[in-house]
N, C-alpha and C. Protein backbone atom coordinates (compact mmCIF):
# COMPACT_ATOMS: atom_id res chain seq x y z
N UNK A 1 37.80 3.38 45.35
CA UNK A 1 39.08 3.91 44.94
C UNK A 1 38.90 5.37 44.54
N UNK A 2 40.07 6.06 44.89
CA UNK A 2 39.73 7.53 44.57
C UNK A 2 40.89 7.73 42.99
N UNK A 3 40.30 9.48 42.64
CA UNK A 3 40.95 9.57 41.30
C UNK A 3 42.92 9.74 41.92
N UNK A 4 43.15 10.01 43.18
CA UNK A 4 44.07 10.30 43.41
C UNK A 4 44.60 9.74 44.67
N UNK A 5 45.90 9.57 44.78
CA UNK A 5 46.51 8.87 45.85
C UNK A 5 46.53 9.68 47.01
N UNK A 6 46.72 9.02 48.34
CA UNK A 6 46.44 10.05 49.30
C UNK A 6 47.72 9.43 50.25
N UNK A 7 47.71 10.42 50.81
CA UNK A 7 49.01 10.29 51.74
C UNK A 7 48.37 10.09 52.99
N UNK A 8 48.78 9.46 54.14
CA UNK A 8 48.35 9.82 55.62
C UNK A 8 49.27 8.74 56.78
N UNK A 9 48.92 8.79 57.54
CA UNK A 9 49.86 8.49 58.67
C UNK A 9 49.16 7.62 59.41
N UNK A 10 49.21 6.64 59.87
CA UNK A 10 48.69 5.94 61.18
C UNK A 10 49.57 5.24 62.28
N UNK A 11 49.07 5.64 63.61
CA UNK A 11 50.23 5.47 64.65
C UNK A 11 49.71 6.10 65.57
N UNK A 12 51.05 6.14 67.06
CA UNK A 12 50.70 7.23 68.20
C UNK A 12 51.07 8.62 67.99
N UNK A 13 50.54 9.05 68.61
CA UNK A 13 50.35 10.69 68.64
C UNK A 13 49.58 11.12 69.99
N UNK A 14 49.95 12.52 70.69
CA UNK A 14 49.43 13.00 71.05
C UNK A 14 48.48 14.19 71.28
N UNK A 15 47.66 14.39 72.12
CA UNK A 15 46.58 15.67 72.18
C UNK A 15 46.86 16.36 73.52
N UNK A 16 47.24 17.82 72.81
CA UNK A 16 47.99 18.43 73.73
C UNK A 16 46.81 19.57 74.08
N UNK A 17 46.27 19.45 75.27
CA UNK A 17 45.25 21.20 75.54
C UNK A 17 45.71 21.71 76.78
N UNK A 18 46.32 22.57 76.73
CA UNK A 18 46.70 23.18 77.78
C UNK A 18 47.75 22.81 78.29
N UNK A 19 48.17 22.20 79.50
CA UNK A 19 48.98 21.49 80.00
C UNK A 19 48.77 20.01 80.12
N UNK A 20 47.76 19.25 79.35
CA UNK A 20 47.45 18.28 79.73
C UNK A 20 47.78 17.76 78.45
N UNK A 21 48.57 16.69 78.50
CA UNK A 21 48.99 15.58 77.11
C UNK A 21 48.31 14.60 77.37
N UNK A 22 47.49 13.79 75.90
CA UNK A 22 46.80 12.69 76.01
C UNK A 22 47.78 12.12 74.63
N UNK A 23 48.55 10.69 75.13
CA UNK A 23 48.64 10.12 74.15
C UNK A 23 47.45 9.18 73.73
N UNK A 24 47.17 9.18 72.10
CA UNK A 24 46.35 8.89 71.19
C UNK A 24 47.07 7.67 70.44
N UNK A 25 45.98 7.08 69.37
CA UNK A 25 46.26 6.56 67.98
C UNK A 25 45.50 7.13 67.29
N UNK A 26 46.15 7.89 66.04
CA UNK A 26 45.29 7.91 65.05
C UNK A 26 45.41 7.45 63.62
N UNK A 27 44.51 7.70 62.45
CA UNK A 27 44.63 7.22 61.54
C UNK A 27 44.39 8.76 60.91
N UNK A 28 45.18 8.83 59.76
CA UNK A 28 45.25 10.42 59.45
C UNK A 28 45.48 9.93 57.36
N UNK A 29 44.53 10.85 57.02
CA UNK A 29 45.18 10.77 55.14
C UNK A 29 44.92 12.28 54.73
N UNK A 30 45.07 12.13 53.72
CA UNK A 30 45.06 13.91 53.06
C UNK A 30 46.00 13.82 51.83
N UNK A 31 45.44 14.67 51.03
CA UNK A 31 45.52 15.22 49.68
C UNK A 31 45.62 16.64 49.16
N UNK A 32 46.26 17.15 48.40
CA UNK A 32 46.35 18.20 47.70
C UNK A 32 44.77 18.56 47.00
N UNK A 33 44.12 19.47 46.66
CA UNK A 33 42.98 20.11 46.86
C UNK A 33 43.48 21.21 45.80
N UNK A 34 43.09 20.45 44.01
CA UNK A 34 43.19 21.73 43.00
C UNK A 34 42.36 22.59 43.15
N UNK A 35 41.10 22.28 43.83
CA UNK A 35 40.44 23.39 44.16
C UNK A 35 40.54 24.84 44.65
N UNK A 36 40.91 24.75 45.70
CA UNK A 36 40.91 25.25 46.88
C UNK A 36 42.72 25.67 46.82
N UNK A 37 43.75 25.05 46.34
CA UNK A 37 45.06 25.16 45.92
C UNK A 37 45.39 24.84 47.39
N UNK A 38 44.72 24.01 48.20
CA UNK A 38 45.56 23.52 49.83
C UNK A 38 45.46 22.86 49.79
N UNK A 39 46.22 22.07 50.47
CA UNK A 39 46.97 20.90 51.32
C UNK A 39 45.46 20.21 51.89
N UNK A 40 44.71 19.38 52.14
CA UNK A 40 43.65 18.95 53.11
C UNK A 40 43.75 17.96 53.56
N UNK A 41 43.83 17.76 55.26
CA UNK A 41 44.33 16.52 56.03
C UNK A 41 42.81 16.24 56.74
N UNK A 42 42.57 15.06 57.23
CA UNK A 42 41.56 14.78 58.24
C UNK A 42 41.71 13.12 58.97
N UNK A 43 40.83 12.84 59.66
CA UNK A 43 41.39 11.34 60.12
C UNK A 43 40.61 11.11 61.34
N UNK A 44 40.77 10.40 62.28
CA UNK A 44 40.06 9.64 63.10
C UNK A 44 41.22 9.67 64.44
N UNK A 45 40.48 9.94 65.62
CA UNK A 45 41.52 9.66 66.71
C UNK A 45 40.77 8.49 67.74
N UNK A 46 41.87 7.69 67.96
CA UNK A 46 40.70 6.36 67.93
C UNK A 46 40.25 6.62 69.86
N UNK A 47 39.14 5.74 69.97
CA UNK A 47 38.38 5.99 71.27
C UNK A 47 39.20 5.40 72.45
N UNK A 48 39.17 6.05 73.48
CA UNK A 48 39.75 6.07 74.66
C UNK A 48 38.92 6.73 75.93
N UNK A 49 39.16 6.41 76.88
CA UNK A 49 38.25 7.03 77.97
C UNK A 49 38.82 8.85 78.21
N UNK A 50 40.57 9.10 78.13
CA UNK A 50 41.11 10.06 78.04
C UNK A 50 40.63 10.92 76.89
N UNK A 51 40.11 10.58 75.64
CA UNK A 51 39.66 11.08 74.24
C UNK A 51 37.97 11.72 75.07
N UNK A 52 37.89 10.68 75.09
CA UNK A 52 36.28 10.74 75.69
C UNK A 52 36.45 11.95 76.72
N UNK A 53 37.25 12.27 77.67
CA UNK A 53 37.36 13.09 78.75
C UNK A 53 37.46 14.36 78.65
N UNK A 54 38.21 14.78 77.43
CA UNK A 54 38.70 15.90 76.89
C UNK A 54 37.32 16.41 75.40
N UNK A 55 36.86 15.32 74.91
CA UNK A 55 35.64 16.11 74.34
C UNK A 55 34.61 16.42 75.37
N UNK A 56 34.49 15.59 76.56
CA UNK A 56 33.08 15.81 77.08
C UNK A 56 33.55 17.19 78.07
N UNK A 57 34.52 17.54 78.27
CA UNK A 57 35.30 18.45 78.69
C UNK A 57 35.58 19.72 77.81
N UNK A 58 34.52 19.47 77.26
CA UNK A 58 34.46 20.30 76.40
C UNK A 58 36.07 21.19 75.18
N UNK A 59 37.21 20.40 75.45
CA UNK A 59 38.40 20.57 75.15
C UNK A 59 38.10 20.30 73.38
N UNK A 60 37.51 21.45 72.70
CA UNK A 60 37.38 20.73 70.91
C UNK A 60 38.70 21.51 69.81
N UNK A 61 39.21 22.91 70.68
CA UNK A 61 40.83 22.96 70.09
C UNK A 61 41.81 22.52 70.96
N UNK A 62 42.42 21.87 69.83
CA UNK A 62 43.84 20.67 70.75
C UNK A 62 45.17 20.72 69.63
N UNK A 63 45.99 20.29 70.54
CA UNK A 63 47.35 20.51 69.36
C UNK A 63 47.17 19.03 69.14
N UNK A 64 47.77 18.57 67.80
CA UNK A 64 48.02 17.73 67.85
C UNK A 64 49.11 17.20 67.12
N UNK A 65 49.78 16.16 67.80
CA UNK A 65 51.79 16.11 67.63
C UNK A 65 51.82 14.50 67.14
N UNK A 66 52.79 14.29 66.22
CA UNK A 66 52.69 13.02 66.12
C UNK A 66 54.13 12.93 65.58
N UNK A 67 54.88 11.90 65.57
CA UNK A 67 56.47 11.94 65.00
C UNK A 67 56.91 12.94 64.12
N UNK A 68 55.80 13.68 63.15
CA UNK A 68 56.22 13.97 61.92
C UNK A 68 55.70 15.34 62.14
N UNK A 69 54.99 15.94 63.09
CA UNK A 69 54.63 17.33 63.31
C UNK A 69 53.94 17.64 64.21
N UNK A 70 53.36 18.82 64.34
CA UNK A 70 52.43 19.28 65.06
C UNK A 70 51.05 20.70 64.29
N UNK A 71 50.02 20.19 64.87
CA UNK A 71 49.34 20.78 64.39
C UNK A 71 48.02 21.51 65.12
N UNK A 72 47.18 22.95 64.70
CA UNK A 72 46.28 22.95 65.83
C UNK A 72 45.23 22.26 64.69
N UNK A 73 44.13 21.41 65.94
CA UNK A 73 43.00 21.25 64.71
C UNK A 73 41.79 21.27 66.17
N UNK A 74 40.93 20.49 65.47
CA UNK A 74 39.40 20.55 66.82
C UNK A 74 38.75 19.56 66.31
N UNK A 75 38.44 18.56 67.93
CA UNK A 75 38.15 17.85 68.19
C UNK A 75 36.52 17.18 67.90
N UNK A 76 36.17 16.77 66.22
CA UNK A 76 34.73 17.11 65.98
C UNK A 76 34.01 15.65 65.64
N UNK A 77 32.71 16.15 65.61
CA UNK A 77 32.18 15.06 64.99
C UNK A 77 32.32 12.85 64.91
N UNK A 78 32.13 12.69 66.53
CA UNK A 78 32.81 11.98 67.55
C UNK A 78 31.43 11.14 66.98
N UNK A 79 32.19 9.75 66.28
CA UNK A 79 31.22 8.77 65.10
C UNK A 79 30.66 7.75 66.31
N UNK A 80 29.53 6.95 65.99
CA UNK A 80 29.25 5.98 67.41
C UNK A 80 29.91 4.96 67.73
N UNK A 81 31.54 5.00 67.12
CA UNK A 81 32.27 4.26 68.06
C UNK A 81 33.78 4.85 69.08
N UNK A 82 33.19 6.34 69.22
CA UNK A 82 33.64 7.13 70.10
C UNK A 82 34.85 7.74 69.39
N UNK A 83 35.08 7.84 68.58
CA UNK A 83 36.15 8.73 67.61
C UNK A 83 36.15 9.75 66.96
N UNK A 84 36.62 10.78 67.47
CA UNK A 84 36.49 12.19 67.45
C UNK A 84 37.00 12.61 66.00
N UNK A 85 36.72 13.36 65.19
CA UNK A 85 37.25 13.52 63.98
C UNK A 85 37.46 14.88 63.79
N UNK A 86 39.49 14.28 63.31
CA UNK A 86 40.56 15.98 63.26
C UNK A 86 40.64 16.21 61.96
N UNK A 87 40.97 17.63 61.79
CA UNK A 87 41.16 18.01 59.97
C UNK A 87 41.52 19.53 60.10
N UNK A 88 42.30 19.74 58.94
CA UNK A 88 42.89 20.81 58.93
C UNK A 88 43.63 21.08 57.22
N UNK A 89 43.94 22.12 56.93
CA UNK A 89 44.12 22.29 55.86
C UNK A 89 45.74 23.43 55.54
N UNK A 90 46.40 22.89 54.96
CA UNK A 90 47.99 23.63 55.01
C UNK A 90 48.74 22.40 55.29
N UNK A 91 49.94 22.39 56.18
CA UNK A 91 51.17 21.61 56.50
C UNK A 91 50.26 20.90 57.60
N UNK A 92 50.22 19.20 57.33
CA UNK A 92 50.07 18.07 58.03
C UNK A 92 50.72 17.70 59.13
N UNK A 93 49.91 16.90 59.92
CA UNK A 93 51.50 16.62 60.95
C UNK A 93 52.12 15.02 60.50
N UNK A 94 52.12 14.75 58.97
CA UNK A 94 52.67 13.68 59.01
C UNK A 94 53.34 13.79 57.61
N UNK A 95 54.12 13.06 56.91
CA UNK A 95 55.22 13.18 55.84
C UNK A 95 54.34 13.31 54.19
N UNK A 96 54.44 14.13 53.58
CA UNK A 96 53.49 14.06 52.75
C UNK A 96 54.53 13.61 51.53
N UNK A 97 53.94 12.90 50.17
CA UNK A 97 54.73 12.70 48.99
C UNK A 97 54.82 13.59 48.23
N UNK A 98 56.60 14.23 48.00
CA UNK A 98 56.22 15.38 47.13
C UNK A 98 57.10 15.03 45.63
N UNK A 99 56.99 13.38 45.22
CA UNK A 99 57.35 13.10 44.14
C UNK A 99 56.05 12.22 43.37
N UNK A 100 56.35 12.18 42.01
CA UNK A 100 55.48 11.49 41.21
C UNK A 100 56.43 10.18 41.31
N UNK A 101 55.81 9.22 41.43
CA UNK A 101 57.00 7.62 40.91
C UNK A 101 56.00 7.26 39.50
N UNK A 102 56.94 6.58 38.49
CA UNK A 102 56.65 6.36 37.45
C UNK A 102 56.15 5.17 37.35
């Protein structure tokens, strides 16, 4: 359990490089960062042969769009069950909480 709640998104989305759209699933969370005073998103885009095509394709900046936004991030650190890992820091591409509930 963390000291703080985290927001994130899971669902379809796509990876946009160039002219080529790959729809995805990913799993996405992120938190506010007193540190640093930003926004910090990251997450998992789950494995696919198309995912697979576009890293080995060396494609590692990609947009990436999902109901709730769009964002640029890069395509990193691809874990051994083929899932490329996105992150970025500022405005998310998914709905963040900007209330306290009591």
């Amino acid at each position: 359990m963390t000291d703080h709640d985290d927001d994130g998104y899971e669902g379809p989305a796509e990876l946009l490089d160039g002219d080529t759209a790959v729809e995805v699933s990913v799993t996405l969370a992120g938190h506010f960062d007193p540190i640093s005073g930003k926004y910090s998103w990251y997450g998992r885009v789950a494995a696919s042969p198309e995912v697979a095509a576009l890293v080995e394709g060396g494609a590692r900046d990609v947009r990436l769009r999902t109901p709730h936004g769009e964002v640029t991030t890069k395509l990193s650190d691809v874990d051994p069950w083929g899932r490329p890992r996105v992150e970025g820091f500022g405005t998310p591409p998914f709905e963040v909480t900007t209330t306290l509930a009591g």
